[in-house]
PDB file of N, CA and C in Angstrom:
ATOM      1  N   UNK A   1      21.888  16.123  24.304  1.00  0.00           N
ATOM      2  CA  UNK A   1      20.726  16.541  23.563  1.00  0.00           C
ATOM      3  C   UNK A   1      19.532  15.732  24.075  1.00  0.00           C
ATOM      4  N   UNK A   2      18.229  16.872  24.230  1.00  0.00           N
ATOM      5  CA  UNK A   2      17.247  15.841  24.688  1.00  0.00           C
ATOM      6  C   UNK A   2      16.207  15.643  23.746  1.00  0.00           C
ATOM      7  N   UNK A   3      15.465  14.291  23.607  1.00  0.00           N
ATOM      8  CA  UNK A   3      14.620  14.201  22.485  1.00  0.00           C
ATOM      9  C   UNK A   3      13.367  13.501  22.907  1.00  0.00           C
ATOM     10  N   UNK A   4      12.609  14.041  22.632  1.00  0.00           N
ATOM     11  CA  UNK A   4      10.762  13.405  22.777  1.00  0.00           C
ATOM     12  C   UNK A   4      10.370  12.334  22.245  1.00  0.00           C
ATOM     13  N   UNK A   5       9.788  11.164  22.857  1.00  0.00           N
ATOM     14  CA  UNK A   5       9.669   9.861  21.652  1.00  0.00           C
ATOM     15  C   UNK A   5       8.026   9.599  22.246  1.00  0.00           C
ATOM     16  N   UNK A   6       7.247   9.668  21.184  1.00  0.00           N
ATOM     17  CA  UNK A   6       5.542   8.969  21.678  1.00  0.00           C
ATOM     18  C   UNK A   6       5.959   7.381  21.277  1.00  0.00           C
ATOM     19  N   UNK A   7       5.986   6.651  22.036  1.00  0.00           N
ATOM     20  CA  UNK A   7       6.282   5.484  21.870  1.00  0.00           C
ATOM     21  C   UNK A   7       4.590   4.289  21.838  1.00  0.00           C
ATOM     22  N   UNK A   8       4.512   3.567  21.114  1.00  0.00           N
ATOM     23  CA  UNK A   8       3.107   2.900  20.919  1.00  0.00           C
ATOM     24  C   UNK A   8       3.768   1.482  21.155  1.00  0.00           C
ATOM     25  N   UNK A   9       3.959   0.603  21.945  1.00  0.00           N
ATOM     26  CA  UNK A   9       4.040  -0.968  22.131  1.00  0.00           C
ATOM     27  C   UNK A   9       3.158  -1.771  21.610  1.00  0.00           C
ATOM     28  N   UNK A  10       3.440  -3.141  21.195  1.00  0.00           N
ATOM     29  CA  UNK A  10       2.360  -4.057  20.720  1.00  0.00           C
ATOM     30  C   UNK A  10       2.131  -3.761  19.568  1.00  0.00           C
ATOM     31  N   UNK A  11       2.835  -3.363  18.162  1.00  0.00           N
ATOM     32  CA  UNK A  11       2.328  -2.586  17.165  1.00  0.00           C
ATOM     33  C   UNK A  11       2.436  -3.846  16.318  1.00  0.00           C
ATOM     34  N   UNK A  12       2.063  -4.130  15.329  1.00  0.00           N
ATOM     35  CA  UNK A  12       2.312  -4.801  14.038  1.00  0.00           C
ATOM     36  C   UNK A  12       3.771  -5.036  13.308  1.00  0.00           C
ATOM     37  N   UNK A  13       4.185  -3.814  13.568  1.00  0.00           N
ATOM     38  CA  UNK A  13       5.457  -3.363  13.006  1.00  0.00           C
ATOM     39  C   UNK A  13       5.699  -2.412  13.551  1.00  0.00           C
ATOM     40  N   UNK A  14       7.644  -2.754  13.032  1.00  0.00           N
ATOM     41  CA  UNK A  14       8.112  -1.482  13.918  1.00  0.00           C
ATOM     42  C   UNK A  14       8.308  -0.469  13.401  1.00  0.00           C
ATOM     43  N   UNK A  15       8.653   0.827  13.228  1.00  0.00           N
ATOM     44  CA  UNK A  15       8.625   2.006  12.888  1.00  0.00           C
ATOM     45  C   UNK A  15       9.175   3.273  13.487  1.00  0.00           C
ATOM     46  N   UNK A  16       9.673   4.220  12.991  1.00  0.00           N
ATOM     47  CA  UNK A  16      10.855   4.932  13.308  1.00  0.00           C
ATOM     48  C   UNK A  16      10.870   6.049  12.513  1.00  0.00           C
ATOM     49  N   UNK A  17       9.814   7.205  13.096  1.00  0.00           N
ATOM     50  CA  UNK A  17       9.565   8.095  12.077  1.00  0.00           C
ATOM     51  C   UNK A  17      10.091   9.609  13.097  1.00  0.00           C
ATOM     52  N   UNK A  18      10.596  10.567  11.797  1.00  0.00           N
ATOM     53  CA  UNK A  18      10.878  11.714  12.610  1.00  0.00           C
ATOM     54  C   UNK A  18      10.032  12.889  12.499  1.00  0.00           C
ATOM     55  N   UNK A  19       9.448  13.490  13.709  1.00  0.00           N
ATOM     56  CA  UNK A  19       8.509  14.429  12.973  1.00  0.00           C
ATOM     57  C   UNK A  19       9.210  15.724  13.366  1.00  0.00           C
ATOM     58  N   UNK A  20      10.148  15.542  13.701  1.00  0.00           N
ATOM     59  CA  UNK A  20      10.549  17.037  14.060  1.00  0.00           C
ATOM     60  C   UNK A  20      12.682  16.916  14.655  1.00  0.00           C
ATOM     61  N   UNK A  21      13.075  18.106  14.629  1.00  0.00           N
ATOM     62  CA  UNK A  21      14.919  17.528  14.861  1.00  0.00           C
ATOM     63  C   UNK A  21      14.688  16.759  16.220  1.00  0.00           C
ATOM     64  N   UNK A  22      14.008  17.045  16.767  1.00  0.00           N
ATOM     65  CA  UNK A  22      13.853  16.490  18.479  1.00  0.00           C
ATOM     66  C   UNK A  22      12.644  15.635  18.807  1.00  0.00           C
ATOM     67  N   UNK A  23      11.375  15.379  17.779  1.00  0.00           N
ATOM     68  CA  UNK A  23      10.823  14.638  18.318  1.00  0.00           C
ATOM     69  C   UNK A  23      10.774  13.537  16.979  1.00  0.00           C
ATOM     70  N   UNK A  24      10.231  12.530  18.038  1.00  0.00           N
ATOM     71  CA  UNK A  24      10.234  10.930  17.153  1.00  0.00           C
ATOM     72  C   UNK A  24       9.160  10.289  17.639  1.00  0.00           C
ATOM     73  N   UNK A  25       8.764   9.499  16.771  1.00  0.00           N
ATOM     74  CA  UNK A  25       7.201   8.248  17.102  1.00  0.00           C
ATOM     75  C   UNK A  25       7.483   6.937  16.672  1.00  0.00           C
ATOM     76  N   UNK A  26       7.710   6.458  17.442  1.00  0.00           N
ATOM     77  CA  UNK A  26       7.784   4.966  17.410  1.00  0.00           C
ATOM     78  C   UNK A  26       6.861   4.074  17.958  1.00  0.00           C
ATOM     79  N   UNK A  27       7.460   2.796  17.149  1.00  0.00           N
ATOM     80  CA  UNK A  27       6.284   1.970  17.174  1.00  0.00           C
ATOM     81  C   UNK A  27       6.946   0.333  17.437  1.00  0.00           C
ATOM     82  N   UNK A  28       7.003  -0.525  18.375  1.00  0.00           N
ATOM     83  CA  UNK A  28       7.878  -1.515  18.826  1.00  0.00           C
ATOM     84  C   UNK A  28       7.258  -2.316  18.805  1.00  0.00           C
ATOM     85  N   UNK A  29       7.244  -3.808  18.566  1.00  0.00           N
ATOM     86  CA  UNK A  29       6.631  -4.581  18.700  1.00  0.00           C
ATOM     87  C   UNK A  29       6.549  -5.585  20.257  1.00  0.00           C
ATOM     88  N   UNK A  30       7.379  -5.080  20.623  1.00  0.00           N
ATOM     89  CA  UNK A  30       7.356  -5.425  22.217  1.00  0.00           C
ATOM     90  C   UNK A  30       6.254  -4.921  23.133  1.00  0.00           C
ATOM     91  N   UNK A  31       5.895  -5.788  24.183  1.00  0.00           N
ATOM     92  CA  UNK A  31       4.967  -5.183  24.518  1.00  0.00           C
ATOM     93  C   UNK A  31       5.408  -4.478  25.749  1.00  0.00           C
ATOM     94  N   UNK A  32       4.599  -3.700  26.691  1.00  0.00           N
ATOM     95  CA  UNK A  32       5.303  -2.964  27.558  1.00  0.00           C
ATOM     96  C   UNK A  32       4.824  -3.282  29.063  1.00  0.00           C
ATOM     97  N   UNK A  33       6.071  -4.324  29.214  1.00  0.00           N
ATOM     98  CA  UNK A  33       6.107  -5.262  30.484  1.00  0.00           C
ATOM     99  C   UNK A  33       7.397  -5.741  30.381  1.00  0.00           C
ATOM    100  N   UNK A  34       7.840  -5.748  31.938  1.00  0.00           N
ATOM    101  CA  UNK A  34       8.973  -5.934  32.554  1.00  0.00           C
ATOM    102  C   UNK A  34      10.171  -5.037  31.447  1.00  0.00           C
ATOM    103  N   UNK A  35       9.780  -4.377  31.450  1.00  0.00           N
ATOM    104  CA  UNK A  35      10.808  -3.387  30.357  1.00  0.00           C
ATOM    105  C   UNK A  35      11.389  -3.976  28.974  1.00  0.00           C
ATOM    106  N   UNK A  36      10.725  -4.544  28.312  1.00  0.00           N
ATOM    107  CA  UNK A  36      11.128  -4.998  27.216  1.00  0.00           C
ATOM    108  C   UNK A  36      10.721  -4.084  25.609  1.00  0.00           C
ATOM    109  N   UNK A  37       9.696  -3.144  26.038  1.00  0.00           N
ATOM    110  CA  UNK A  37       9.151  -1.767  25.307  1.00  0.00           C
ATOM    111  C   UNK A  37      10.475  -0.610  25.291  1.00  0.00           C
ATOM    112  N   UNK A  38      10.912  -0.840  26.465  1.00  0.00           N
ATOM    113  CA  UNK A  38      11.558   0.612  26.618  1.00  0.00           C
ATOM    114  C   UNK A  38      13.231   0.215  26.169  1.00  0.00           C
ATOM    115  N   UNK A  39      13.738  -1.185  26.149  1.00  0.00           N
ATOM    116  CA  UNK A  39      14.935  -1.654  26.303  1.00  0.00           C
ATOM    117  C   UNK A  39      14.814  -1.462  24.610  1.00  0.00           C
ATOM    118  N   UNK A  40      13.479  -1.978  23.520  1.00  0.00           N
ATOM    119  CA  UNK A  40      13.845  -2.080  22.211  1.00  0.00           C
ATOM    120  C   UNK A  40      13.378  -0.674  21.849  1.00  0.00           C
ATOM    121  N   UNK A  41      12.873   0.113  22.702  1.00  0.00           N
ATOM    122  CA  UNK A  41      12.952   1.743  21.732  1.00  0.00           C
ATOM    123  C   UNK A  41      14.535   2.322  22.258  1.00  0.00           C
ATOM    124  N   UNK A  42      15.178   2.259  23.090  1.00  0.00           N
ATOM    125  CA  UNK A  42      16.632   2.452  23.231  1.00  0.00           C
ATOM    126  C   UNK A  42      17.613   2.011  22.501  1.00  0.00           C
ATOM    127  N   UNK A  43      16.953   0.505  21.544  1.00  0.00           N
ATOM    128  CA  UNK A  43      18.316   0.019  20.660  1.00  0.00           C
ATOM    129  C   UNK A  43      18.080   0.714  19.231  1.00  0.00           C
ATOM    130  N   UNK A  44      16.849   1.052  19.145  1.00  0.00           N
ATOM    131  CA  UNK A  44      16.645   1.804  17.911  1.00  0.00           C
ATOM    132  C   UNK A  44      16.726   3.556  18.015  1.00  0.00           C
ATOM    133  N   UNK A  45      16.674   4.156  19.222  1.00  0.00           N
ATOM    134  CA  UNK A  45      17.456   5.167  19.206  1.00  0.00           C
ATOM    135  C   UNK A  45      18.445   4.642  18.898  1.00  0.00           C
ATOM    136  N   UNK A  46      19.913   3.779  19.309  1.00  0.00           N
ATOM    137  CA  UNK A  46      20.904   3.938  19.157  1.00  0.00           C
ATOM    138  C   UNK A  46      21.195   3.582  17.975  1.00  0.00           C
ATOM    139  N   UNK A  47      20.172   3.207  17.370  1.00  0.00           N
ATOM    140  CA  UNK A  47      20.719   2.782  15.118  1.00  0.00           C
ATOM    141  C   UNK A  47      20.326   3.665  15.181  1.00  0.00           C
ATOM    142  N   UNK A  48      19.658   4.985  15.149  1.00  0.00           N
ATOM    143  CA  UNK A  48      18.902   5.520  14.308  1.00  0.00           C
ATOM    144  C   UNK A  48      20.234   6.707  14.435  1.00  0.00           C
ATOM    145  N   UNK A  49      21.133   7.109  15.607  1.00  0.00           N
ATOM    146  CA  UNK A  49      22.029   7.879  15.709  1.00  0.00           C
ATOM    147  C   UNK A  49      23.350   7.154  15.720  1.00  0.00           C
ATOM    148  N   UNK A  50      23.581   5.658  15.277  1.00  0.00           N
ATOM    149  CA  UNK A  50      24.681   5.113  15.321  1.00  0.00           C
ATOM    150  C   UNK A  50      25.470   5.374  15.951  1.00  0.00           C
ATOM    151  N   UNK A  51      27.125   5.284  15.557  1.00  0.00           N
ATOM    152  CA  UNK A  51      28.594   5.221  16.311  1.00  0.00           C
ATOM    153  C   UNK A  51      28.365   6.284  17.312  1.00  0.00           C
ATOM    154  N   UNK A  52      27.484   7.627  16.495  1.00  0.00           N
ATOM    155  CA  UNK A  52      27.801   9.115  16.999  1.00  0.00           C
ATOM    156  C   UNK A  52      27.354   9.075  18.732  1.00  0.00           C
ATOM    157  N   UNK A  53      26.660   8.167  19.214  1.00  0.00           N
ATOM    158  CA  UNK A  53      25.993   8.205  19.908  1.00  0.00           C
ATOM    159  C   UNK A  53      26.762   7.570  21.452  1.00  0.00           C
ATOM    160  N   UNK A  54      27.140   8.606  21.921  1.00  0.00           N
ATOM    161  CA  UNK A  54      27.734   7.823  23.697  1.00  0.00           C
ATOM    162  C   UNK A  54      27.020   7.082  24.377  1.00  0.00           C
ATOM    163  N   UNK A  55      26.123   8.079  25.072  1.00  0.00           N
ATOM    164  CA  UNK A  55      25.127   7.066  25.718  1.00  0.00           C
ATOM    165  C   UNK A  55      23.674   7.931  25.495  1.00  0.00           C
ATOM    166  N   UNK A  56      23.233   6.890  25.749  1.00  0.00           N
ATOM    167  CA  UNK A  56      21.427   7.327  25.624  1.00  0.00           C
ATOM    168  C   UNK A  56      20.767   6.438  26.726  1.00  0.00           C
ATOM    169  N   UNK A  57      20.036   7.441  27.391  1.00  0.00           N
ATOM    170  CA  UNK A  57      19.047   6.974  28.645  1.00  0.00           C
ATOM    171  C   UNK A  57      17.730   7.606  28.834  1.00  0.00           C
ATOM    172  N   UNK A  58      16.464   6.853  29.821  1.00  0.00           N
ATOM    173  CA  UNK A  58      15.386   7.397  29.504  1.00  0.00           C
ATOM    174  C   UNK A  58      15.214   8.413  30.548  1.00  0.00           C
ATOM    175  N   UNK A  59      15.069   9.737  30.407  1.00  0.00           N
ATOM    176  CA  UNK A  59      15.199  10.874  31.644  1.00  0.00           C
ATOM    177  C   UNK A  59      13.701  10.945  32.298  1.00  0.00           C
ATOM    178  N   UNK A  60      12.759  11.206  31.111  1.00  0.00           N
ATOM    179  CA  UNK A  60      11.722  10.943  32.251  1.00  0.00           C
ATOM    180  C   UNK A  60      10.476   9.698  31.407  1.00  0.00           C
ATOM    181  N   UNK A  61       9.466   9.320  31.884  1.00  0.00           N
ATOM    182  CA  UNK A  61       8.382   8.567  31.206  1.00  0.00           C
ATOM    183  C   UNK A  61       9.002   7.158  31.254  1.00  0.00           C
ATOM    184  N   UNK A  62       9.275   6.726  31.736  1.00  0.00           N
ATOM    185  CA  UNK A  62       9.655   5.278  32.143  1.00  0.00           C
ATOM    186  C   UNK A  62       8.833   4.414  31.780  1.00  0.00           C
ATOM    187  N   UNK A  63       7.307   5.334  32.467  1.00  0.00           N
ATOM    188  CA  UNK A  63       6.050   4.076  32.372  1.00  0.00           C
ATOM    189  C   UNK A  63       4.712   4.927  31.832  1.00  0.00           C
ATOM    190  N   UNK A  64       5.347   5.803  30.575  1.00  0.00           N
ATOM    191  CA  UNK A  64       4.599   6.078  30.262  1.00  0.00           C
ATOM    192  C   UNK A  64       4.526   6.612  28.370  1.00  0.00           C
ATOM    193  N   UNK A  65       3.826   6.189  27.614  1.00  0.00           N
ATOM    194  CA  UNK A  65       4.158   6.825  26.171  1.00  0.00           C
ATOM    195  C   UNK A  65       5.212   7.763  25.534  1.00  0.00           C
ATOM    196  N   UNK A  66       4.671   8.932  26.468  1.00  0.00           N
ATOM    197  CA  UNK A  66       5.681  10.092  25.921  1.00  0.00           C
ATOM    198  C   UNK A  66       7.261  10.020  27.272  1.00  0.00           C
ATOM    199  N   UNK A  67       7.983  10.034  26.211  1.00  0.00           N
ATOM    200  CA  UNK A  67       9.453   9.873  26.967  1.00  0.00           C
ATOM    201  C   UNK A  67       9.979  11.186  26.102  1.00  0.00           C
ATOM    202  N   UNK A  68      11.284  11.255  27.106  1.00  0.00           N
ATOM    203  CA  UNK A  68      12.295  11.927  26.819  1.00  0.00           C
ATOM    204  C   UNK A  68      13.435  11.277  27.333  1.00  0.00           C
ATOM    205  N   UNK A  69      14.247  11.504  26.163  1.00  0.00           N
ATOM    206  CA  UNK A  69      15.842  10.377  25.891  1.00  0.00           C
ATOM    207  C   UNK A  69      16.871  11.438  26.066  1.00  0.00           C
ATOM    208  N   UNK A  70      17.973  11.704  26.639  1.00  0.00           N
ATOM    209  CA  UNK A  70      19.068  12.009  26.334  1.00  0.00           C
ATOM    210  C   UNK A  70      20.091  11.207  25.780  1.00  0.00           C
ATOM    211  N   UNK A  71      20.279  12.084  24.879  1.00  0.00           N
ATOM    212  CA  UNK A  71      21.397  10.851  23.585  1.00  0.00           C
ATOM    213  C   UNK A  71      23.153  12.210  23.958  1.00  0.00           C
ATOM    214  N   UNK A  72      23.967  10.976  24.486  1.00  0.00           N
ATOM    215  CA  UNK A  72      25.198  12.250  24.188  1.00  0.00           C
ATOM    216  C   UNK A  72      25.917  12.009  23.196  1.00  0.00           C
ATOM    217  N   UNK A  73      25.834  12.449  22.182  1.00  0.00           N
ATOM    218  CA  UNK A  73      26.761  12.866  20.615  1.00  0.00           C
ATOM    219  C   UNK A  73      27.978  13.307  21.123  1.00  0.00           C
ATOM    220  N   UNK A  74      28.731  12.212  20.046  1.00  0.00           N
ATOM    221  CA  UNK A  74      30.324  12.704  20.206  1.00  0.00           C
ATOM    222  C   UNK A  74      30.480  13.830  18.830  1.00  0.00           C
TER     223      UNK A  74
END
């Protein structure tokens, strides 16, 4: 399954909202350098879909806000 995340780094707080079955907006307090933005929006995909969740990786937007995640559900 693939899912859309607008991701915002450097935020105040973190946050984990769904606006849609496939898209999400998050908000990390990491900032986004040497991958430490993209490593803590990946651990909160993986709470936010727990056990169910095989693997999850970033398919495209690496270095950029809007990403797309594939999460594989068991």
């Amino acid at each position: 399954m693939y899912i859309k995340l607008k991701v915002t780094p450097d935020s105040k707080e973190e946050q984990f909202t769904k606006i849609a079955d496939d898209h999400f907006d998050i908000r990390v307090k990491e900032p986004a350098e040497q991958n430490r933005a993209n490593t803590r929006v990946l651990a909160l995909v993986r709470e936010h879909f727990g056990p169910r969740a095989k693997a999850i990786r970033i398919v495209s937007g690496h270095q950029s806000p809007s990403k797309i995640i594939s999460v594989d559900i068991v």
